[in-house]
C-alpha atoms as a PDB file:
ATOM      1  CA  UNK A   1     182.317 -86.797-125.989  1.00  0.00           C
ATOM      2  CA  UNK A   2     182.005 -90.895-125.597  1.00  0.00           C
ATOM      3  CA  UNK A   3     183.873 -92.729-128.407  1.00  0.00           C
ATOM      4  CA  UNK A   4     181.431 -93.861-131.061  1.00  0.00           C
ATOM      5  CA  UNK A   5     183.754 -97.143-131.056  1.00  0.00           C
ATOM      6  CA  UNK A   6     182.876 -97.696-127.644  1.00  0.00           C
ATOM      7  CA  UNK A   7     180.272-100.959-126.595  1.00  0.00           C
ATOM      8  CA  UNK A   8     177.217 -98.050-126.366  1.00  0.00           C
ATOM      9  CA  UNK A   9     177.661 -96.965-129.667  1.00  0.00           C
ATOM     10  CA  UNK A  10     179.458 -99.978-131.390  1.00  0.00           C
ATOM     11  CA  UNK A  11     177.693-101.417-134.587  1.00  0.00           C
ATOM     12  CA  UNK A  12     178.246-104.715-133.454  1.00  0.00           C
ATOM     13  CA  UNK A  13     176.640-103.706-130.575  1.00  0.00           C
ATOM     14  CA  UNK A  14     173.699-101.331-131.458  1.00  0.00           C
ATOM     15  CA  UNK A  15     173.377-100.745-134.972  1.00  0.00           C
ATOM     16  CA  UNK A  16     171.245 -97.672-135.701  1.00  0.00           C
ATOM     17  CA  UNK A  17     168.383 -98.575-137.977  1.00  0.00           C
ATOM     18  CA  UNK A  18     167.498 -96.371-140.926  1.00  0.00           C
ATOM     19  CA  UNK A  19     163.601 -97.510-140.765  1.00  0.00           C
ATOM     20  CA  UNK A  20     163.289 -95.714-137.471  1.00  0.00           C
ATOM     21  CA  UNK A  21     165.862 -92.670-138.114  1.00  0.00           C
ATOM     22  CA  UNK A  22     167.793 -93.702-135.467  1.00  0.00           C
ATOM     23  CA  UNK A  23     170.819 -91.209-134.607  1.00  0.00           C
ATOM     24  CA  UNK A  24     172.310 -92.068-130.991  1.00  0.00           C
ATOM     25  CA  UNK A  25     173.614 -88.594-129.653  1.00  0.00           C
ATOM     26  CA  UNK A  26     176.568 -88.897-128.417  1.00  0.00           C
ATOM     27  CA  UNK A  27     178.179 -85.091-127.081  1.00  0.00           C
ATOM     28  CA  UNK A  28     177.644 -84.329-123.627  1.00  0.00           C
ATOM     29  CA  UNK A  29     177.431 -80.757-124.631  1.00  0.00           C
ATOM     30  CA  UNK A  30     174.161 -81.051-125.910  1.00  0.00           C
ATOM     31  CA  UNK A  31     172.815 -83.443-123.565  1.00  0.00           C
ATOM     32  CA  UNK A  32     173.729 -81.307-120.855  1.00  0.00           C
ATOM     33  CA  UNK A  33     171.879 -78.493-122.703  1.00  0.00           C
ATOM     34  CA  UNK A  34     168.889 -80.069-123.126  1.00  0.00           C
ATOM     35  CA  UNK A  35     168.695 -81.281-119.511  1.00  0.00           C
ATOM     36  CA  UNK A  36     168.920 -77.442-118.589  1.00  0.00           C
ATOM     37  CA  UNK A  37     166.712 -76.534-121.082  1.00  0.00           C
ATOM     38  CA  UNK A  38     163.761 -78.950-119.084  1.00  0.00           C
ATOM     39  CA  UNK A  39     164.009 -76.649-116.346  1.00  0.00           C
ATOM     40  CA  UNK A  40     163.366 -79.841-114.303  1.00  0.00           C
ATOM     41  CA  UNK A  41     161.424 -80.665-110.771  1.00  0.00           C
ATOM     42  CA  UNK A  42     161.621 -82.987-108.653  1.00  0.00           C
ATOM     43  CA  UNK A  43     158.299 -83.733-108.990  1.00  0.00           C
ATOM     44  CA  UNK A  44     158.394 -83.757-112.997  1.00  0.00           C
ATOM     45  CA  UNK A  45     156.840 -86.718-115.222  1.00  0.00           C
ATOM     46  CA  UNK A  46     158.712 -86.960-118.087  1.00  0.00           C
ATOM     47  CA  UNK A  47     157.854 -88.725-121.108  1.00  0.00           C
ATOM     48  CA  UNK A  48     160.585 -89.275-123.482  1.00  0.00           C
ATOM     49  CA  UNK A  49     159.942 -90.653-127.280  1.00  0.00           C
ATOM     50  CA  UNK A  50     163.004 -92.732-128.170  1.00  0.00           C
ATOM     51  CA  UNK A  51     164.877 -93.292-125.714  1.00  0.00           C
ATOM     52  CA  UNK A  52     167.665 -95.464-128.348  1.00  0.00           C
ATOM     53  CA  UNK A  53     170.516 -96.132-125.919  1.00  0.00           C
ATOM     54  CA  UNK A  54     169.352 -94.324-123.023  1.00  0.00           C
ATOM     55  CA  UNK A  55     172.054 -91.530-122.872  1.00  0.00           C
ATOM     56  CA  UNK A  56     169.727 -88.810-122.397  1.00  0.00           C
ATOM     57  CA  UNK A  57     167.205 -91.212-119.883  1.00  0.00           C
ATOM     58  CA  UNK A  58     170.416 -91.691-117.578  1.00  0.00           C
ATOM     59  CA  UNK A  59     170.718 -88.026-117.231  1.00  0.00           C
ATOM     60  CA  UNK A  60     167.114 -87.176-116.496  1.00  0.00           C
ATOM     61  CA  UNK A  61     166.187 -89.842-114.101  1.00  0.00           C
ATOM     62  CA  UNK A  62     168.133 -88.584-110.510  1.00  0.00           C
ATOM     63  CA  UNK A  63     166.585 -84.780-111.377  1.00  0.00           C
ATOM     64  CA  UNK A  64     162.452 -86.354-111.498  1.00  0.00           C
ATOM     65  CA  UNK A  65     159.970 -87.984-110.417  1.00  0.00           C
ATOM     66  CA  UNK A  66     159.134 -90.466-112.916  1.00  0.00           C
ATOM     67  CA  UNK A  67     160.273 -91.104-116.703  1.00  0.00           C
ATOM     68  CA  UNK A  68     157.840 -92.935-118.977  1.00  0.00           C
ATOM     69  CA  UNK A  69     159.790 -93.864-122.426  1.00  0.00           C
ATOM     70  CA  UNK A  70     158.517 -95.141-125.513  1.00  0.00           C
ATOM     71  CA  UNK A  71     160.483 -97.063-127.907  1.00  0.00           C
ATOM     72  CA  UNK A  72     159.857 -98.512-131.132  1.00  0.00           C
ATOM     73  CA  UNK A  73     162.611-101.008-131.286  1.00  0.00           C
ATOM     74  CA  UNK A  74     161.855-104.307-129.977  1.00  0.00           C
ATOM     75  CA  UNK A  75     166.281-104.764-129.287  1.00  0.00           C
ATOM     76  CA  UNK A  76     166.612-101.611-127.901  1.00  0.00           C
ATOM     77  CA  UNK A  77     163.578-102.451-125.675  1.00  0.00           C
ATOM     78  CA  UNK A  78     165.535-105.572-124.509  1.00  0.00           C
ATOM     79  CA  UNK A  79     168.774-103.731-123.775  1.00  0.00           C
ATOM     80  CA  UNK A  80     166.804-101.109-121.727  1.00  0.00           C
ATOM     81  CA  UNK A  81     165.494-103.519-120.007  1.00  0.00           C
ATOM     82  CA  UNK A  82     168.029-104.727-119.123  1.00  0.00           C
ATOM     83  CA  UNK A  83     170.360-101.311-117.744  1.00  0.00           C
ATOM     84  CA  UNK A  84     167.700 -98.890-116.654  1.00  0.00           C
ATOM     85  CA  UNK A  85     166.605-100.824-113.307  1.00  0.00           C
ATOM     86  CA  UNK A  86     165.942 -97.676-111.628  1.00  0.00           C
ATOM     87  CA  UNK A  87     162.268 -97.503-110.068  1.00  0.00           C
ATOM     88  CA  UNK A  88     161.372 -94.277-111.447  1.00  0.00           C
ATOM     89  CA  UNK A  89     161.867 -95.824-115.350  1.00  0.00           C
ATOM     90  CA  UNK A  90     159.160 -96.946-117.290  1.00  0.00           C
ATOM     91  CA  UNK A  91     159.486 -98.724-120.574  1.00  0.00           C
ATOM     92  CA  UNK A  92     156.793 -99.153-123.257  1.00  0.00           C
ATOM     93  CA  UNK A  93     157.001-100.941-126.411  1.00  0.00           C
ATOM     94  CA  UNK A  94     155.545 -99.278-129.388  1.00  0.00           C
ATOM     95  CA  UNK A  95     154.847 -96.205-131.842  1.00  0.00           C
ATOM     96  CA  UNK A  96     154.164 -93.118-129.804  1.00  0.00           C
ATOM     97  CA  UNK A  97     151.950 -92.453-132.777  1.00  0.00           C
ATOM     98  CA  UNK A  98     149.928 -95.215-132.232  1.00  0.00           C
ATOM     99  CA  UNK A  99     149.461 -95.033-128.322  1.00  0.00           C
ATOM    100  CA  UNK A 100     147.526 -92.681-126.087  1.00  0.00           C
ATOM    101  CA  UNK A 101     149.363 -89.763-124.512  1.00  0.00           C
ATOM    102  CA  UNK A 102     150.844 -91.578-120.484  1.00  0.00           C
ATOM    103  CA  UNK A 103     148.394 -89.791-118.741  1.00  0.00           C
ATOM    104  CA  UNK A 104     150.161 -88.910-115.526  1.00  0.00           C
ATOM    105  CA  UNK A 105     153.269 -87.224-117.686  1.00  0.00           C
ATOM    106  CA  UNK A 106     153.619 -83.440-117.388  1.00  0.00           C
ATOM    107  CA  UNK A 107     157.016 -82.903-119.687  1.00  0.00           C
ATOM    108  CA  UNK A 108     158.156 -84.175-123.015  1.00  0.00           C
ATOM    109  CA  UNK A 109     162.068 -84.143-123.089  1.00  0.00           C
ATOM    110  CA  UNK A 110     163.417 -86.530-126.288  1.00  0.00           C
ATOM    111  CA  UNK A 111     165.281 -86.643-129.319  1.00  0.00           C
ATOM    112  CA  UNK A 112     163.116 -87.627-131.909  1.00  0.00           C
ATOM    113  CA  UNK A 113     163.047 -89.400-135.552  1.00  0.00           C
ATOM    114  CA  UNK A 114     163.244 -86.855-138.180  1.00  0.00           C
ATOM    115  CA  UNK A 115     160.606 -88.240-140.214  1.00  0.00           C
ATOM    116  CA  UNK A 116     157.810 -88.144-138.229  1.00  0.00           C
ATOM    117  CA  UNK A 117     158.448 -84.766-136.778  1.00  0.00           C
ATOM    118  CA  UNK A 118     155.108 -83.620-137.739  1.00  0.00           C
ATOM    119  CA  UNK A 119     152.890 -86.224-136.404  1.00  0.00           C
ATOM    120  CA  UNK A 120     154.583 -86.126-133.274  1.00  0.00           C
ATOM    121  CA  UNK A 121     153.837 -82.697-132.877  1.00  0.00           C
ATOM    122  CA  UNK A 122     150.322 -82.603-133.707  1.00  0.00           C
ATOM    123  CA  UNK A 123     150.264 -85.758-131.271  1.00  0.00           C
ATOM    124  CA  UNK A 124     152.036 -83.436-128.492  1.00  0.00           C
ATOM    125  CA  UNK A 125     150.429 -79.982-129.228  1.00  0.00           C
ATOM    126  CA  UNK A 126     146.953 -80.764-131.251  1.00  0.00           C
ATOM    127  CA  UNK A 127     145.270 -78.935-133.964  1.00  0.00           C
ATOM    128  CA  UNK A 128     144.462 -75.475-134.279  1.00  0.00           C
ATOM    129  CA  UNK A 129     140.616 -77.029-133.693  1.00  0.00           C
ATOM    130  CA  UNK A 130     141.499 -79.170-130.774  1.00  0.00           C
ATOM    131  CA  UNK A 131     144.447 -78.413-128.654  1.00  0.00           C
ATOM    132  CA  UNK A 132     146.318 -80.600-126.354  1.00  0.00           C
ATOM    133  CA  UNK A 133     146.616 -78.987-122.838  1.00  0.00           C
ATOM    134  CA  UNK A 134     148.669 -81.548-121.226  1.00  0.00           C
ATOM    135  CA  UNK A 135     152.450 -80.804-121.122  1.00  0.00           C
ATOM    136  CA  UNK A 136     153.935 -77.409-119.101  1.00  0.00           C
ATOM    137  CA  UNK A 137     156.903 -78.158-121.267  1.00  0.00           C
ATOM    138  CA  UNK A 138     158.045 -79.302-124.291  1.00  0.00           C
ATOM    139  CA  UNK A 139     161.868 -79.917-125.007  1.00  0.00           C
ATOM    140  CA  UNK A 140     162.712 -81.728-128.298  1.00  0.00           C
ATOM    141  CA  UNK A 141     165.846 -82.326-130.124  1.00  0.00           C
ATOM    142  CA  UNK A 142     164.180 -81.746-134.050  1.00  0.00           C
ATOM    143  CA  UNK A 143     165.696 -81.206-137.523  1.00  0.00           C
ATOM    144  CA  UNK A 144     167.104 -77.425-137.750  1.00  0.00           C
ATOM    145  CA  UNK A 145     165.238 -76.337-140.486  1.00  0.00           C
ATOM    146  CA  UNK A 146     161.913 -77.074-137.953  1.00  0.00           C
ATOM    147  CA  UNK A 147     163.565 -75.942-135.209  1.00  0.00           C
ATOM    148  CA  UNK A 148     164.141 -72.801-137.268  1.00  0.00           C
ATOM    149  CA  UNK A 149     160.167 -72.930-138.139  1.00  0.00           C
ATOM    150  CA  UNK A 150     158.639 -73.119-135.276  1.00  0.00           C
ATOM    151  CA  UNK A 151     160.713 -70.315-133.271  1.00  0.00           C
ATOM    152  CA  UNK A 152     160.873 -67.763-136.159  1.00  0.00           C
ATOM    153  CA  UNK A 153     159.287 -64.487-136.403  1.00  0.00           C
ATOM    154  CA  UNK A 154     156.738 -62.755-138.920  1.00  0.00           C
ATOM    155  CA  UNK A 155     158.715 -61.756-141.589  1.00  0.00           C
ATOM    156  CA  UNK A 156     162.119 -64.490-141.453  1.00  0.00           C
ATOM    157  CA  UNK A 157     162.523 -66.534-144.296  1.00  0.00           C
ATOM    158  CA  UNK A 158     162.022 -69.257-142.065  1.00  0.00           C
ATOM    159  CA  UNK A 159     158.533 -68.729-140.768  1.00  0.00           C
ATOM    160  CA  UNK A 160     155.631 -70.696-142.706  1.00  0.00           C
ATOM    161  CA  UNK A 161     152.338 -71.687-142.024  1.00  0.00           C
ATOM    162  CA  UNK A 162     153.813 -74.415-139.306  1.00  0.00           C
ATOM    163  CA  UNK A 163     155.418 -71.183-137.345  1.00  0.00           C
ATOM    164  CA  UNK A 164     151.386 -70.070-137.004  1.00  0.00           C
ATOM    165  CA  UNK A 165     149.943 -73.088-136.152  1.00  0.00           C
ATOM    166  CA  UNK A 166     152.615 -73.808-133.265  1.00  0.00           C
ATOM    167  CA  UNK A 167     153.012 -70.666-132.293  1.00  0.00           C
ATOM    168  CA  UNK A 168     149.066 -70.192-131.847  1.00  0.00           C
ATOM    169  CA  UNK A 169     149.591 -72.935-129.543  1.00  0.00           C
ATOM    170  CA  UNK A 170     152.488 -72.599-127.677  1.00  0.00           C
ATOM    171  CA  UNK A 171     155.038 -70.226-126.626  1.00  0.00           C
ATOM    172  CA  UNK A 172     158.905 -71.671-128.570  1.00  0.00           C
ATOM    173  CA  UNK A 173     162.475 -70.942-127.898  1.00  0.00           C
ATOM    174  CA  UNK A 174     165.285 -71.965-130.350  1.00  0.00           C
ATOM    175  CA  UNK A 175     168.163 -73.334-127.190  1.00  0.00           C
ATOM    176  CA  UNK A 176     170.968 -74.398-129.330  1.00  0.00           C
ATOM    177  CA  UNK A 177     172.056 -75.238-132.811  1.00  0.00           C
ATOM    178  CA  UNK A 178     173.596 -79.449-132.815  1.00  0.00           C
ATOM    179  CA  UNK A 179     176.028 -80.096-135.383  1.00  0.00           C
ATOM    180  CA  UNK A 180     175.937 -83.565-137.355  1.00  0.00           C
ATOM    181  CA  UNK A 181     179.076 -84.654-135.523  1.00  0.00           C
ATOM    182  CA  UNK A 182     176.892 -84.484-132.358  1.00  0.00           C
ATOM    183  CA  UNK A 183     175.453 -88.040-133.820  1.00  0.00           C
ATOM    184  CA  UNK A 184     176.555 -91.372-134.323  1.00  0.00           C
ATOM    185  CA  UNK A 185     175.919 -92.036-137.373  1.00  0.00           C
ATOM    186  CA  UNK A 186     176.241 -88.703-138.145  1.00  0.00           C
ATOM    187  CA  UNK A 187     172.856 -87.917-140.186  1.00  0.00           C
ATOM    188  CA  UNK A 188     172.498 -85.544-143.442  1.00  0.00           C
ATOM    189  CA  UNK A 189     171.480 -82.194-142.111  1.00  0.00           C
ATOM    190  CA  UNK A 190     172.296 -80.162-138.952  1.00  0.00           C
ATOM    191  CA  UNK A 191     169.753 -80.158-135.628  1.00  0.00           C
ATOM    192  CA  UNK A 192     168.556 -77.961-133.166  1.00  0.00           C
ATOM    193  CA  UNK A 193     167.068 -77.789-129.473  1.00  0.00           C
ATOM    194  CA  UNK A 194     163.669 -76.387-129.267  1.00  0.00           C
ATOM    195  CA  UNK A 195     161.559 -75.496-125.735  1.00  0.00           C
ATOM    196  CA  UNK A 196     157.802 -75.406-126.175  1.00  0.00           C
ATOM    197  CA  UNK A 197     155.679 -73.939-123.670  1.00  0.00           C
ATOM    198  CA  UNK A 198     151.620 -74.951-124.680  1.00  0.00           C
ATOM    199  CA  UNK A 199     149.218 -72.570-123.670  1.00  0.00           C
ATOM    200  CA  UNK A 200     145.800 -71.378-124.640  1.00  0.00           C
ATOM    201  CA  UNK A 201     146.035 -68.462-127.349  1.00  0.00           C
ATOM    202  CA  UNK A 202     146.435 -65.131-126.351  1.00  0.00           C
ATOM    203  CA  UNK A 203     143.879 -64.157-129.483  1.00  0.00           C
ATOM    204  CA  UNK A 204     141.924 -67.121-130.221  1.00  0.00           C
ATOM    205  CA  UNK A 205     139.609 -67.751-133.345  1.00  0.00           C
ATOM    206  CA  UNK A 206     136.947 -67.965-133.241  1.00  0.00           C
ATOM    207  CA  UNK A 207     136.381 -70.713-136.464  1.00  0.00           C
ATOM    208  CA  UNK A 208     139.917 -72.073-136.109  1.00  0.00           C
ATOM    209  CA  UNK A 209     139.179 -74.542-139.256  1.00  0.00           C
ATOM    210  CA  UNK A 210     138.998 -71.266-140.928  1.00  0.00           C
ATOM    211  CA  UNK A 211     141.979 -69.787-139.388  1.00  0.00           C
ATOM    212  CA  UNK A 212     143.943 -73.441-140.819  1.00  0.00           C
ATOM    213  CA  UNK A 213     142.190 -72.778-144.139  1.00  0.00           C
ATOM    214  CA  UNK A 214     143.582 -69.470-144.968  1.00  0.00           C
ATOM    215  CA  UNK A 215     146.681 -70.445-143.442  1.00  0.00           C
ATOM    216  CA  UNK A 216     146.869 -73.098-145.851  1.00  0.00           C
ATOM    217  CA  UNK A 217     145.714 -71.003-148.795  1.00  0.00           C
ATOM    218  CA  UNK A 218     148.105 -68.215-147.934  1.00  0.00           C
ATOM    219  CA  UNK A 219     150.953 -70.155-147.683  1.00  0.00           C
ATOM    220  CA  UNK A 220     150.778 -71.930-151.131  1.00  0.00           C
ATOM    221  CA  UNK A 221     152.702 -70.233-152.884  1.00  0.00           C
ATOM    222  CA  UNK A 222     155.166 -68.034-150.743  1.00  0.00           C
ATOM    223  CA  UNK A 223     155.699 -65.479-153.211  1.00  0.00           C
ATOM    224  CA  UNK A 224     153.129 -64.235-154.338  1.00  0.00           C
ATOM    225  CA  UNK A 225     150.799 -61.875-152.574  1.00  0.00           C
ATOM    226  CA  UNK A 226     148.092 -62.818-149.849  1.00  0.00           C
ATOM    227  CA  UNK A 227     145.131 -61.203-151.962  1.00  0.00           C
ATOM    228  CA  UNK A 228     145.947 -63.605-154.620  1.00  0.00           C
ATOM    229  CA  UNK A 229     146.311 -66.544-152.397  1.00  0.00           C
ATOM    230  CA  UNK A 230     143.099 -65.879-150.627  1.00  0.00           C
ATOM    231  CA  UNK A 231     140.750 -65.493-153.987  1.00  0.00           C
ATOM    232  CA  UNK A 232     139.172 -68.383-153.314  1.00  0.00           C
ATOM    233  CA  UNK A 233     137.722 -67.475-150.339  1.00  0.00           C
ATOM    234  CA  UNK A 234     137.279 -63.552-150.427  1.00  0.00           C
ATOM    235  CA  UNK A 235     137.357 -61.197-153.604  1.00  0.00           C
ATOM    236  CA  UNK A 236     140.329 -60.035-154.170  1.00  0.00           C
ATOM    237  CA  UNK A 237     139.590 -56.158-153.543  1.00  0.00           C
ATOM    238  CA  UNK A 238     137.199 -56.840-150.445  1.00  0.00           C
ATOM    239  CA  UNK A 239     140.661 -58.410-149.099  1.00  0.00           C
ATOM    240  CA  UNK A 240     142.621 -55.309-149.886  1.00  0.00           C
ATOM    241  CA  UNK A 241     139.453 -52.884-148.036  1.00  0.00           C
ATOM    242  CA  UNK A 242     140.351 -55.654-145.366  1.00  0.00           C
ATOM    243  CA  UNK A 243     143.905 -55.049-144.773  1.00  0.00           C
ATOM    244  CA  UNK A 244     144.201 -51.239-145.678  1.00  0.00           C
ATOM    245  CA  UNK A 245     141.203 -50.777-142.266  1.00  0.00           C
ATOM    246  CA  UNK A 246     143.857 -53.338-140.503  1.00  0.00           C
ATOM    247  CA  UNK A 247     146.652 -51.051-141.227  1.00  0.00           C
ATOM    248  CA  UNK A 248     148.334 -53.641-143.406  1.00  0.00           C
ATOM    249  CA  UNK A 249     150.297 -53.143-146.721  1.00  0.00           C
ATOM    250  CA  UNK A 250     147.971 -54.727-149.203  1.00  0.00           C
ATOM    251  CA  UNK A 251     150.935 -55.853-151.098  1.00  0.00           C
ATOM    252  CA  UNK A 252     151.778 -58.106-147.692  1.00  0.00           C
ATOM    253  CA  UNK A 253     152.538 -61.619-148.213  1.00  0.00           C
ATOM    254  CA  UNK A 254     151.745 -64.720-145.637  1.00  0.00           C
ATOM    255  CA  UNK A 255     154.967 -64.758-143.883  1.00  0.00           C
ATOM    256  CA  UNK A 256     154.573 -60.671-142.912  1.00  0.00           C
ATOM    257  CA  UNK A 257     151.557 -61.205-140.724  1.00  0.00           C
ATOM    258  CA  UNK A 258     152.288 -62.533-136.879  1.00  0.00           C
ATOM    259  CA  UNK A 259     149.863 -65.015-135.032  1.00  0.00           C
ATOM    260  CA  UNK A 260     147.685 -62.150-133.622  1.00  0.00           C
ATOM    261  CA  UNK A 261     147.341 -60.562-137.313  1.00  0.00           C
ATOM    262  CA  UNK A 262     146.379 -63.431-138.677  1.00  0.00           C
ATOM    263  CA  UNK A 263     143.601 -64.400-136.417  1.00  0.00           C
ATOM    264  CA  UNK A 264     142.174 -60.860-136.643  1.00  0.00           C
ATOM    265  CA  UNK A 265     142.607 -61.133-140.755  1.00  0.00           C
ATOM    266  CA  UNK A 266     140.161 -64.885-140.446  1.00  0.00           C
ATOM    267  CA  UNK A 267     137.764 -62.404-138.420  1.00  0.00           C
ATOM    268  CA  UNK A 268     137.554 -59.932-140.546  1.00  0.00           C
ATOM    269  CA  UNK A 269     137.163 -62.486-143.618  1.00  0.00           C
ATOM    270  CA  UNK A 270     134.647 -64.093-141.487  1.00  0.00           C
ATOM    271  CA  UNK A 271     132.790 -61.323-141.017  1.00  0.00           C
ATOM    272  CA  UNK A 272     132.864 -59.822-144.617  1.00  0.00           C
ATOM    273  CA  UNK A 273     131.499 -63.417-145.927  1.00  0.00           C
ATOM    274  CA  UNK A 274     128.402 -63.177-143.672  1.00  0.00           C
ATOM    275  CA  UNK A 275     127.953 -59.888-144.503  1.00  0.00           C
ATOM    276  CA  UNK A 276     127.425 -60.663-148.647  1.00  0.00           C
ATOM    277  CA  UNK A 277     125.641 -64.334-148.118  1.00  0.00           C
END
């Protein structure tokens, strides 16, 4: 693991700004693991979203065919300039929020700021209404209490409404917990590596605005039971007829139904509105 004294990581040098929720990694251990985790070809396009000092750009550049990396930081964009002359590198300036997807990239690999998690991934993956089908892979160094989301199960404390929505997009494997001491500075909470595989929906909705509403609705409030959340949009013991022909506990709550359960409950809701307008 590289000194965090040393000229990369210096404050004198590069000080990590707090604005961007910048965090340089600094353990070879978990770089290497997220360069396995890319499963990379020669023939890959990477794009990377904050590429800070470039530890985990240096690593991916021999192994593809192009890297495209967008950073926020107008100094780090000069130093990068500067030390990644390799042909394959690309550099833009700017917000990956605020710029269009770099068409020709096929990969996402990056560790990314904390506080804008959620954008990025609706940016990466799209809504629920209007996927993005443009990455074969998606490898991203996130908070672990996401990380935890987005690969958990029906029925783990950790899976919420964002575990549907991703996982209605995408196939996701948790890699590898990252301790805080993986980071200079070292930030508040522990990380983890995700791998996201996009693809279209095994069991798609058919109204997937509806699918997001309920979703939404069922999630409110964790604890209590989905034919109270949902009593808004369905009577309560319609709901219950619903999930007893489903072969569902009618006592369930949100987090006990799985992707494919809960696209088959928005049907069945679906159905049982048009059937009473």
């Amino acid at each position: 693991m590289p000194n965090p004294e040393s000229p990369i990581y210096s404050p004198s040098k590069i000080r990590p700004r707090k604005q961007f929720g910048q965090h340089w990694l600094r353990s070879d251990d978990v770089l290497n693991k997220i360069l396995r985790a890319g499963q990379l070809q020669p023939s890959d396009r990477i794009l990377e979203i904050g590429p800070g000092t470039g530890n985990l750009t240096r690593l991916l550049l021999p192994f593809v065919e192009s890297l495209t990396a967008v950073e926020i930081d107008r100094d780090l964009c000069e130093k990068l300039r500067k030390t990644m002359t390799q042909k394959n590198f690309q550099l833009i300036e700017g917000s990956i929020l605020d710029i269009p997807l770099p068409a020709e990239t096929n990969k996402v690999i990056a560790n990314i700021p904390y506080n804008i998690t959620g954008e990025i991934l609706k940016k990466l993956l799209g809504t629920l209404s209007e996927p993005v089908h443009q990455f074969e892979q998606i490898v991203l160094l996130v908070q672990k209490e996401i990380g935890d989301r987005l690969a958990a199960k029906a029925g783990h404390k950790a899976y919420n409404a964002l575990s549907v929505k991703i996982q209605y997009l995408a196939e996701c494997q948790f890699i590898c917990d990252v301790p805080a001491t993986a980071f200079y500075p070292p930030p508040k909470v522990n990380s983890a590596v995700v791998r996201i595989i996009p693809r279209p929906t095994p069991t798609p909705a058919s109204s997937p605005r509806f699918l997001d509403r309920l979703l939404t609705l069922g999630f409110a409030t964790k604890r209590k039971m989905l034919r109270n959340n949902l009593i808004s949009e369905i009577d309560r013991d319609l709901l219950v007829l619903i999930l007893e022909n489903m072969g569902i506990n009618p006592q369930v709550r949100a987090e006990d139904l799985d992707v494919a359960q809960w696209v088959a409950l928005t049907e069945a809701v679906i159905k049982a509105k048009s059937l009473n307008d």
